[in-house]
Protein backbone atom coordinates (compact mmCIF):
# COMPACT_ATOMS: atom_id res chain seq x y z
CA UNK A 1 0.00 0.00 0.00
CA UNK A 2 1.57 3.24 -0.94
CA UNK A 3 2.19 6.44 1.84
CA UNK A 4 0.80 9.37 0.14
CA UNK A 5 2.12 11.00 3.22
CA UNK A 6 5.99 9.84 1.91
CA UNK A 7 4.73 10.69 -1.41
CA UNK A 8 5.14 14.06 -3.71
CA UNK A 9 3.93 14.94 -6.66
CA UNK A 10 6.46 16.61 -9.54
CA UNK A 11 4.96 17.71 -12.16
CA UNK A 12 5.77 18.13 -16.07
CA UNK A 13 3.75 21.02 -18.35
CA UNK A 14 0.87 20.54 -15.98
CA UNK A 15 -1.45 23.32 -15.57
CA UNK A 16 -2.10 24.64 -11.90
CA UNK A 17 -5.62 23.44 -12.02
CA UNK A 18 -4.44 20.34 -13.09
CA UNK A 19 -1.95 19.94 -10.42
CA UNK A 20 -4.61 20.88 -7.65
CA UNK A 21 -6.87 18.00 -8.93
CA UNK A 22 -4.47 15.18 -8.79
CA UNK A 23 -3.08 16.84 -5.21
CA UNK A 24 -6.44 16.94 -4.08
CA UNK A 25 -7.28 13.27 -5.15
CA UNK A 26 -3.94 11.54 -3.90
CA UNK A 27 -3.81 13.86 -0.66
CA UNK A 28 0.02 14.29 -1.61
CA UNK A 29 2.61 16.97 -1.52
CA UNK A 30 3.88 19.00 -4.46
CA UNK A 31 7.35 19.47 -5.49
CA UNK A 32 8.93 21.33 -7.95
CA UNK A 33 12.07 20.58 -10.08
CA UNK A 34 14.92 20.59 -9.09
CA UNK A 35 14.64 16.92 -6.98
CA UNK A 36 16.56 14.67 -6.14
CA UNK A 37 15.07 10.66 -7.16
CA UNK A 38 16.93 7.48 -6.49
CA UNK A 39 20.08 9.89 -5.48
CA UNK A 40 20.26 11.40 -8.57
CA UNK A 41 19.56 15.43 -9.21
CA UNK A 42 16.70 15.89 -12.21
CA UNK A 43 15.79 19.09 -13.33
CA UNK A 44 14.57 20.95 -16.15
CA UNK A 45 17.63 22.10 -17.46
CA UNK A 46 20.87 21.06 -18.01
CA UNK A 47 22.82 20.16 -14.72
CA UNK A 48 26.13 22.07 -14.19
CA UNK A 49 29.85 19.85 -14.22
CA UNK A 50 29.74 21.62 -10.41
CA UNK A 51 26.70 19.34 -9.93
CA UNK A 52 27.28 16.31 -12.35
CA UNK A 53 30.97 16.16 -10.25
CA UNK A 54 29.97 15.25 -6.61
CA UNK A 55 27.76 12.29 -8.26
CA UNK A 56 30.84 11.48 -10.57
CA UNK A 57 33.83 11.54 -7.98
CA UNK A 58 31.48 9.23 -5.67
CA UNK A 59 30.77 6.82 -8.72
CA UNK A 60 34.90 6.64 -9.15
CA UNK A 61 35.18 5.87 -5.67
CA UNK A 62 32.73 2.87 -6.49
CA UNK A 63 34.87 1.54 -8.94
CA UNK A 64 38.20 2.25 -7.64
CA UNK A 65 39.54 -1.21 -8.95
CA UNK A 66 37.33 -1.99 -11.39
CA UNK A 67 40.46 -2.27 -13.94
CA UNK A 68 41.55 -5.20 -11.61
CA UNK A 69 38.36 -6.65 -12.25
CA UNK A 70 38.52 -6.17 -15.84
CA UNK A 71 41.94 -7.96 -16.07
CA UNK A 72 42.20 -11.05 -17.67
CA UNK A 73 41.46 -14.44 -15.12
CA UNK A 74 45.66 -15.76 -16.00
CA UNK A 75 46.66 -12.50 -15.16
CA UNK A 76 44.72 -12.32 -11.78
CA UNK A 77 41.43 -10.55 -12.83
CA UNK A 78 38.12 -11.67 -12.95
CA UNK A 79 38.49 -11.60 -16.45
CA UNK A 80 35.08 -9.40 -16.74
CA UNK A 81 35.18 -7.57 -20.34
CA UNK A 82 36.53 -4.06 -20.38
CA UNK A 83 34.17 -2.33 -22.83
CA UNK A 84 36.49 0.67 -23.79
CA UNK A 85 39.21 -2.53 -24.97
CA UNK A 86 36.64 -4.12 -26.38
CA UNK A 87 35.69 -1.97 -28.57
CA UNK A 88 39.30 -0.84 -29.70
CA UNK A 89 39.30 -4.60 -30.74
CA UNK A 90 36.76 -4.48 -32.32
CA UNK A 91 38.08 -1.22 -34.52
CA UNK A 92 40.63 -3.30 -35.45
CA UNK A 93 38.71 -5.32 -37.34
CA UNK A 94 37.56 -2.76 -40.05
CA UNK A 95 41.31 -2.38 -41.12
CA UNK A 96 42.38 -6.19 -40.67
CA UNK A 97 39.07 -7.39 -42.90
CA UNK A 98 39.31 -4.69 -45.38
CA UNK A 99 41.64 -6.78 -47.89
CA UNK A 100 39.79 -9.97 -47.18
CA UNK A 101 36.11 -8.87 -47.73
CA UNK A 102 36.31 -5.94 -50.91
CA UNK A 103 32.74 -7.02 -51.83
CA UNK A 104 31.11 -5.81 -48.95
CA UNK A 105 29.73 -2.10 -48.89
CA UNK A 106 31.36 -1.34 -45.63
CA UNK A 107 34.81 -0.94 -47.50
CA UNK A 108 33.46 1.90 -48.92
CA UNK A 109 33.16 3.81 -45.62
CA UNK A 110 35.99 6.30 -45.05
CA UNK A 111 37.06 5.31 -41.59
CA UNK A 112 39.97 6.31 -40.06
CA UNK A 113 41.76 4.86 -36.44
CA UNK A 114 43.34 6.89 -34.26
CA UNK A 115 46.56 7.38 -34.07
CA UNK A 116 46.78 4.69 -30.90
CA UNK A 117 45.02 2.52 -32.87
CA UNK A 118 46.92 2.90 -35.47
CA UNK A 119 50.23 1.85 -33.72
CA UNK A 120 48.50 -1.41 -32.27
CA UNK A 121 47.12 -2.16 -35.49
CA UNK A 122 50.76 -1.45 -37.05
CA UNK A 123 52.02 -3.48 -34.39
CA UNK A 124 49.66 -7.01 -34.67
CA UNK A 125 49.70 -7.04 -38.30
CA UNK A 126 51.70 -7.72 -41.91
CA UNK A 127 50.85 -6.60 -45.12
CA UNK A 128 52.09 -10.13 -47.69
CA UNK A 129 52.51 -7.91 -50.87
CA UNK A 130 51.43 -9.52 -53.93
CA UNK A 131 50.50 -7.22 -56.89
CA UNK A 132 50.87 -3.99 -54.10
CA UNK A 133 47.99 -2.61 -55.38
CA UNK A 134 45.60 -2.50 -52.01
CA UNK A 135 49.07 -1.79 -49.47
CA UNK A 136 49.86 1.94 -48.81
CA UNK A 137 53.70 2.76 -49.91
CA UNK A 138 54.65 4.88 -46.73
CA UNK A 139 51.63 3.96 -43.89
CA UNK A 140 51.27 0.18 -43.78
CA UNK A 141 53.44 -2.23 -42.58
CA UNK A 142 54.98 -4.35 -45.44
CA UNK A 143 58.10 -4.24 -45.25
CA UNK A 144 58.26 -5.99 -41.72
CA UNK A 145 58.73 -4.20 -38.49
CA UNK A 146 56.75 -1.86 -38.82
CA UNK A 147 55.67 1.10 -41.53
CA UNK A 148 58.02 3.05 -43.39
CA UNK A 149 56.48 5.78 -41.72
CA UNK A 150 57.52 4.29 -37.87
CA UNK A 151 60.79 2.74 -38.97
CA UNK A 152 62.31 5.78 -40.63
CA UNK A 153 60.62 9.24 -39.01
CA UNK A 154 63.02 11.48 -40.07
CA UNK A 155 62.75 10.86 -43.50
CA UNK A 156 58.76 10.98 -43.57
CA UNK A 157 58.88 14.24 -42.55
CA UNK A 158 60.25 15.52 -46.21
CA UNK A 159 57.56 13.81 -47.83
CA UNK A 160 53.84 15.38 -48.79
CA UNK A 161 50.19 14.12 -48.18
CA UNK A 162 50.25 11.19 -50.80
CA UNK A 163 48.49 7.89 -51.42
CA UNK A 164 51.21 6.39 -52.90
CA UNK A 165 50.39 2.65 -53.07
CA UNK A 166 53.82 -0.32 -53.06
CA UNK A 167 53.04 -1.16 -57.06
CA UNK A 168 53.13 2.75 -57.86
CA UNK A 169 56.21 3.25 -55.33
CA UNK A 170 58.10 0.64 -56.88
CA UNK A 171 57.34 1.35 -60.33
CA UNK A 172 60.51 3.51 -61.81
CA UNK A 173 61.26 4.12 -58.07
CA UNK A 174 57.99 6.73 -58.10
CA UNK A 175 58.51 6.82 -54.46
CA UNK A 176 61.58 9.16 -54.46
CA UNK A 177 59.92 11.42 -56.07
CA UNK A 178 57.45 11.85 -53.26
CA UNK A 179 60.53 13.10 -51.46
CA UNK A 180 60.85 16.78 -51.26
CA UNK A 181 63.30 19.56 -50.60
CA UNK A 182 67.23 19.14 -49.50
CA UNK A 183 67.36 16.03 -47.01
CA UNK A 184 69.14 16.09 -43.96
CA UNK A 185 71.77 14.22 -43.13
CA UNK A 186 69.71 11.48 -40.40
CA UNK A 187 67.17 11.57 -43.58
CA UNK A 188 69.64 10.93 -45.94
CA UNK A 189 71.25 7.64 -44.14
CA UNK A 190 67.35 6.47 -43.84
CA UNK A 191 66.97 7.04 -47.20
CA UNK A 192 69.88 4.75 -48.23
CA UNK A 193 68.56 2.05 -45.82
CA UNK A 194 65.00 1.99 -47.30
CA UNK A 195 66.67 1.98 -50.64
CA UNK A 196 68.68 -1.29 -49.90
CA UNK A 197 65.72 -2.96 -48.40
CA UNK A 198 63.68 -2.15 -51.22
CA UNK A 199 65.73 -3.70 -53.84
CA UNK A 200 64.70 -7.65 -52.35
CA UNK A 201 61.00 -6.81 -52.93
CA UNK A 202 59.39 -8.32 -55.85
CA UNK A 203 55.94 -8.06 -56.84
CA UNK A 204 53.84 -11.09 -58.29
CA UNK A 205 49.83 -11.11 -59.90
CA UNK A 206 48.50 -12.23 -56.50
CA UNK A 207 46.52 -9.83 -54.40
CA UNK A 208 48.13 -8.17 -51.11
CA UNK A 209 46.81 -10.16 -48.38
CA UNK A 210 46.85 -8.97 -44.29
CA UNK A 211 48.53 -11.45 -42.31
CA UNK A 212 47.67 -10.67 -38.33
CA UNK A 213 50.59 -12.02 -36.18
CA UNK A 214 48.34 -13.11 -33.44
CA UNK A 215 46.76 -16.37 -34.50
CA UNK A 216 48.17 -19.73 -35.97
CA UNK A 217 46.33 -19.09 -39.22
CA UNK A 218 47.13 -15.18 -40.11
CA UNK A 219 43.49 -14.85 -39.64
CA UNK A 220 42.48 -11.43 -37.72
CA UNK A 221 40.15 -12.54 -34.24
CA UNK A 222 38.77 -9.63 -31.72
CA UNK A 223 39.84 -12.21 -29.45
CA UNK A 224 43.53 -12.02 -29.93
CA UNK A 225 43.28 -8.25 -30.45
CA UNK A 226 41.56 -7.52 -27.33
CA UNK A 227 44.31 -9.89 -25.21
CA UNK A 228 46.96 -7.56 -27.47
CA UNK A 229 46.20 -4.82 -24.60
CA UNK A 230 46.79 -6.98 -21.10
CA UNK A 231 49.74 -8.79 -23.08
CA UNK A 232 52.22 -6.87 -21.08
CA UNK A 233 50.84 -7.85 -18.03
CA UNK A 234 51.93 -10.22 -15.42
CA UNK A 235 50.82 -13.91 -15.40
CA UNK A 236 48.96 -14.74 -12.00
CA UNK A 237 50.61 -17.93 -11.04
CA UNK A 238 46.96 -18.75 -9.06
CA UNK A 239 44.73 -16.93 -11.87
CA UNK A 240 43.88 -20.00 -13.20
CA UNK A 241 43.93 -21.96 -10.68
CA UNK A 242 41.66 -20.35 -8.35
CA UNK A 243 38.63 -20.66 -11.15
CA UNK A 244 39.93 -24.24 -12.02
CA UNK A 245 39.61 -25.15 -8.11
CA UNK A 246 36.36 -27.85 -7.78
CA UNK A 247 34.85 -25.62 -5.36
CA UNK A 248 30.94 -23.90 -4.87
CA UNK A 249 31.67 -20.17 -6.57
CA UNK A 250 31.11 -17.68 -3.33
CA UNK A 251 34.75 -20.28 -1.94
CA UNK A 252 36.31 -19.25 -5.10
CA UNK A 253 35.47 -15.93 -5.28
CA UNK A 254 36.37 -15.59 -1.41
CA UNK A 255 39.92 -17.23 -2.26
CA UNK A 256 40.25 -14.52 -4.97
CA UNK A 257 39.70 -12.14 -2.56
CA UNK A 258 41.80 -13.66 0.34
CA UNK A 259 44.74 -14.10 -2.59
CA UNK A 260 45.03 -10.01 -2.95
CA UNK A 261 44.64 -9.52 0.77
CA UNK A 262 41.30 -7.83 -0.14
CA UNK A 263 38.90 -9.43 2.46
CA UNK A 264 37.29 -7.11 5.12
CA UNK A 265 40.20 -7.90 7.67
CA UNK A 266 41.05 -4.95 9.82
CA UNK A 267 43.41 -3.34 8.25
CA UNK A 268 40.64 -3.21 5.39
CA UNK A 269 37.95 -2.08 7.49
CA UNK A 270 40.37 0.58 8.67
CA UNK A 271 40.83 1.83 5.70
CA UNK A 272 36.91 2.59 4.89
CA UNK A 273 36.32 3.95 8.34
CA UNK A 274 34.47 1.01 9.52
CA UNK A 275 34.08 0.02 12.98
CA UNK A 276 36.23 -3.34 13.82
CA UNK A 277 38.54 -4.63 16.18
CA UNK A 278 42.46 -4.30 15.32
CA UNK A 279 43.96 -7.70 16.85
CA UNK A 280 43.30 -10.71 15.06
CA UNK A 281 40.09 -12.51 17.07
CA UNK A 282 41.93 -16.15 16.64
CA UNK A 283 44.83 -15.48 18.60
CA UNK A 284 44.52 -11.86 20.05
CA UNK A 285 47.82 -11.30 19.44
CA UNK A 286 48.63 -9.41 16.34
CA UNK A 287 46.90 -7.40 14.27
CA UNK A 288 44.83 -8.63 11.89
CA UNK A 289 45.23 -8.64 7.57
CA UNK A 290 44.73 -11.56 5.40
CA UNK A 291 48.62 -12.60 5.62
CA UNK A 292 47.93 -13.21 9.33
CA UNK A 293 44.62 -14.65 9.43
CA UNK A 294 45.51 -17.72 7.08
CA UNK A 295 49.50 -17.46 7.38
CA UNK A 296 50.87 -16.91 10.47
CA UNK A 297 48.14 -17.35 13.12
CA UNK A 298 49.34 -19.41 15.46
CA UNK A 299 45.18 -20.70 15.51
CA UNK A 300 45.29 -21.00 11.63
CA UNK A 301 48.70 -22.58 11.69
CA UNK A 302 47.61 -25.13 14.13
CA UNK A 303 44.58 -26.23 12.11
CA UNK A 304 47.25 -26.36 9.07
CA UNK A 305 49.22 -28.70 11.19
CA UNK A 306 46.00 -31.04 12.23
CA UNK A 307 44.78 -31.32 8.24
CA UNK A 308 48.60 -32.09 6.85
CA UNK A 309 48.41 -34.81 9.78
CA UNK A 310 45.02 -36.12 8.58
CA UNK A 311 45.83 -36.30 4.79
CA UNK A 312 49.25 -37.74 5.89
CA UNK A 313 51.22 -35.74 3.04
CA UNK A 314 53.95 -33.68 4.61
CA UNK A 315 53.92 -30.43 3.08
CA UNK A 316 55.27 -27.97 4.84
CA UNK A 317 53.76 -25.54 7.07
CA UNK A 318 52.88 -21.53 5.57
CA UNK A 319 54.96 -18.82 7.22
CA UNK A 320 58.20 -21.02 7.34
CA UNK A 321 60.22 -19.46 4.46
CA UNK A 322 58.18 -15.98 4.88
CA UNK A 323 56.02 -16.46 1.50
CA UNK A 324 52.23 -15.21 0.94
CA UNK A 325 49.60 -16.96 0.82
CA UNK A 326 50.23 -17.77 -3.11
CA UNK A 327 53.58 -18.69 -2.61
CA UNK A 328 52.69 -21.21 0.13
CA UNK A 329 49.54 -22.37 -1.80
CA UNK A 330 51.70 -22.96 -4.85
CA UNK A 331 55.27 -24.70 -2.60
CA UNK A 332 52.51 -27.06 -0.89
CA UNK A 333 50.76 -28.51 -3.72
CA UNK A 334 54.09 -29.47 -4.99
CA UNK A 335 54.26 -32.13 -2.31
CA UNK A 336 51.04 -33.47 -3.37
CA UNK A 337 51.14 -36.20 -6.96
CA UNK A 338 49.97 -34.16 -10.03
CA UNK A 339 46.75 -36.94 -9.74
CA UNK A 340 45.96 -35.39 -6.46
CA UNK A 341 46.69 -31.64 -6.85
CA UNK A 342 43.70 -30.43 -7.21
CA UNK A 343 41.84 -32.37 -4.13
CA UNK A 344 44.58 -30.31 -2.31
CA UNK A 345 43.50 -27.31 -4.44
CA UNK A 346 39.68 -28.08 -2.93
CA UNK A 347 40.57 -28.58 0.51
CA UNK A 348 43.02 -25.62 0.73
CA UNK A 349 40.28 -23.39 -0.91
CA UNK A 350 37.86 -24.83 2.06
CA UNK A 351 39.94 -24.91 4.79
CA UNK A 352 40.65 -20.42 4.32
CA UNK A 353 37.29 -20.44 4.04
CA UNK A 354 36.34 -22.47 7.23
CA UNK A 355 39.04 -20.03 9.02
CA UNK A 356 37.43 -17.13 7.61
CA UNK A 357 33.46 -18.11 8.55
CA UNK A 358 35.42 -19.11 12.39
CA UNK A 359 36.60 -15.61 12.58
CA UNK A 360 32.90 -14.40 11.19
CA UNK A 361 31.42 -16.14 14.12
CA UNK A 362 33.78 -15.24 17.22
CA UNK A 363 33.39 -11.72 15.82
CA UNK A 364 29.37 -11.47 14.74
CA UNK A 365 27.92 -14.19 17.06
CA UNK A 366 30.49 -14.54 19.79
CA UNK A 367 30.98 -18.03 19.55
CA UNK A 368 34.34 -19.90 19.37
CA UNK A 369 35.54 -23.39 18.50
CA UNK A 370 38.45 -25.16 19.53
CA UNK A 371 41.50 -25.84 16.35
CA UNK A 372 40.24 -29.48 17.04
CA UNK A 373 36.44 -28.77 16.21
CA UNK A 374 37.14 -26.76 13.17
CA UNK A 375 38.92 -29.57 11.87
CA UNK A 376 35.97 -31.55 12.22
CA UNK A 377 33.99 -29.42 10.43
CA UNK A 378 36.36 -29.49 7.23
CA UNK A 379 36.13 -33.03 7.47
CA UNK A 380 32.48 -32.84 7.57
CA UNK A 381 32.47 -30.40 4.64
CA UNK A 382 35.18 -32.79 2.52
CA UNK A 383 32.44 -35.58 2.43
CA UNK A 384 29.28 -32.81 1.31
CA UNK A 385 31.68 -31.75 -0.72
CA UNK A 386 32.19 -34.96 -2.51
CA UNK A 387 29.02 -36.13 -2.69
CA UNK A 388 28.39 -32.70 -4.72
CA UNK A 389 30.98 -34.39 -6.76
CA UNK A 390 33.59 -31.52 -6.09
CA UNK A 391 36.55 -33.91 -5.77
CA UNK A 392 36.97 -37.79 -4.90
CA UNK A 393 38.87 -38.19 -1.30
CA UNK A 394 42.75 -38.25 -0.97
């Protein structure tokens, strides 16, 4: 049942005596624009940047590391699609396809990259001369590593605007011509070093053909382009392995979490402003991060010690040679057979898990459980576990 009471009425080219009717009827307030609805200003004009900017600085506080998010899964993202690189990719299809599909009506669109795009483009791809026809003389990359244009700067700069395609260049050497005014000395050496390069190139009656480095097959994918732009990046040594883990999602996504020290320990909570408790509620000794809570607890490293006694593999304890918890997660499954790697994978991702719901519940509901009866309860959890077919027992 709706409040009219809680309710207001805004209205839109309404006459007064229209307004008073529907006031009258719903027994409602009136309120003019501006208003705020669902925490956003609306009004009937355009809103300032000194009012768009409070909404917009609070949004980018939202999404402070949403570029983590949008990293690839091997290189310790959640591999969720960034649009803006997306869509780059797919730009780079228009030149890559544009050799490779003449007939269609698109080619005929004047499109042009920018100059970022351009260099990636440049970059991924190889224009296989044939006839030279459809490859641009100074712009596009066919003489490997890169366009005349990017290999030799200095001596672009003494040429005009031209469309000078490879078959007209090479033709009677129609490309020096291009050329204009006295060159400089750094010109002149490039010029003698396209000239010699030139001289191997021989044109046939095939067509020019784009040849995109990224694939097996030549063939241009939005795929490879778009994992072009997080090629630099480091390879997660866990990315994989945390998704590839047989365990229910929220574990996995929790282990994510736990793996970039980004659970709401204290030293998070601190950091937002939130109310919490500094020393670690397992051991009250030290205070509390991630590292801590599954590492070097003396309450989590006990319960490490009961579950390497009950699977009888001796791997060794985390905290002894100072790693994180990846390094330890990655040093212990190495004691483990490759056939049995990812049980260990399973129980490791339920055992930080069982830790992390203990410290939940000494903290939330005030209730506490001995290292011995927590290692009951992973036990417990292995079989319901298996029987949801998440891994056969070790």
């Amino acid at each position: 049942m709706t409040n009219y009471n809680k309710t207001a009425i805004t209205p839109i080219q309404c006459s007064q005596e229209q307004l008073q009717v529907v006031a009258d009827e719903l027994q409602c307030n009136i309120q003019l624009f501006p208003i705020i609805y669902l925490g956003l200003p609306l009004s009937t004009r355009k809103p300032t940047k000194a009012e768009v900017q409070p909404i917009l600085d609070k949004l980018a506080n939202k999404v402070a590391a949403w570029k983590d998010v949008c990293t690839p899964v091997e290189n310790g993202g959640l591999g969720i699609r960034n649009l803006e690189l997306f869509g780059k990719a797919m730009r780079l299809k228009w030149p890559a396809n544009r050799l490779h599909q003449k007939d269609r009506p698109w080619t005929l669109v004047d499109f042009r990259l920018s100059a970022d795009d351009e260099k990636i483009f440049q970059s991924a791809s190889k224009f296989c001369v044939g006839n030279g026809r459809d490859t641009k003389f100074w712009s596009d990359n066919w003489l490997g590593g890169g366009s005349i244009a990017w290999r030799w700067p200095t001596l672009v700069t003494f040429i005009g605007r031209t469309n000078l395609t490879v078959e007209q260049g090479l033709l009677g050497h129609r490309w020096v011509r291009d050329l204009q005014g006295s060159l400089s000395d750094i010109a002149m050496m490039q010029y003698f070093q396209l000239w010699d390069e030139i001289q191997q190139i021989n044109l046939s009656q095939e067509e020019d053909t784009i040849c995109w480095k990224l694939t097996p097959d030549g063939s241009f994918s939005v795929s490879s382009a778009y994992d072009l732009f997080y090629m630099a990046r480091e390879i997660s040594p866990c990315g994989q392995l945390i998704w590839q883990t047989k365990a229910p999602s929220k574990v996995r996504f929790f282990l994510w979490l736990a793996t970039k020290g980004k659970c709401l320990t204290a030293d998070n909570l601190a950091k937002r402003g939130w109310p919490h408790e500094d020393h670690c509620v397992l051991c009250q000794r030290e205070q509390e991060d991630c590292l801590h809570l599954f590492i070097t607890c003396d309450f989590s490293r006990r319960v490490w010690q009961l579950l390497r006694a009950w699977v009888n593999v001796d791997f060794p304890l985390p905290g002894q040679a100072g790693e994180g918890l990846i390094g330890w997660w990655m040093v212990a499954r190495c004691h483990f057979r490759s056939s049995y790697r990812s049980n260990f994978d399973s129980v490791f991702a339920l055992t930080c898990w069982l830790i992390w719901k203990e410290r939940n519940a000494r903290i939330f509901q005030h209730k506490q459980q001995t290292v011995e009866q927590l290692l009951e309860d992973i036990k417990e959890e292995v079989w319901m576990w298996k029987s949801g077919g998440y891994f056969q027992i070790m």
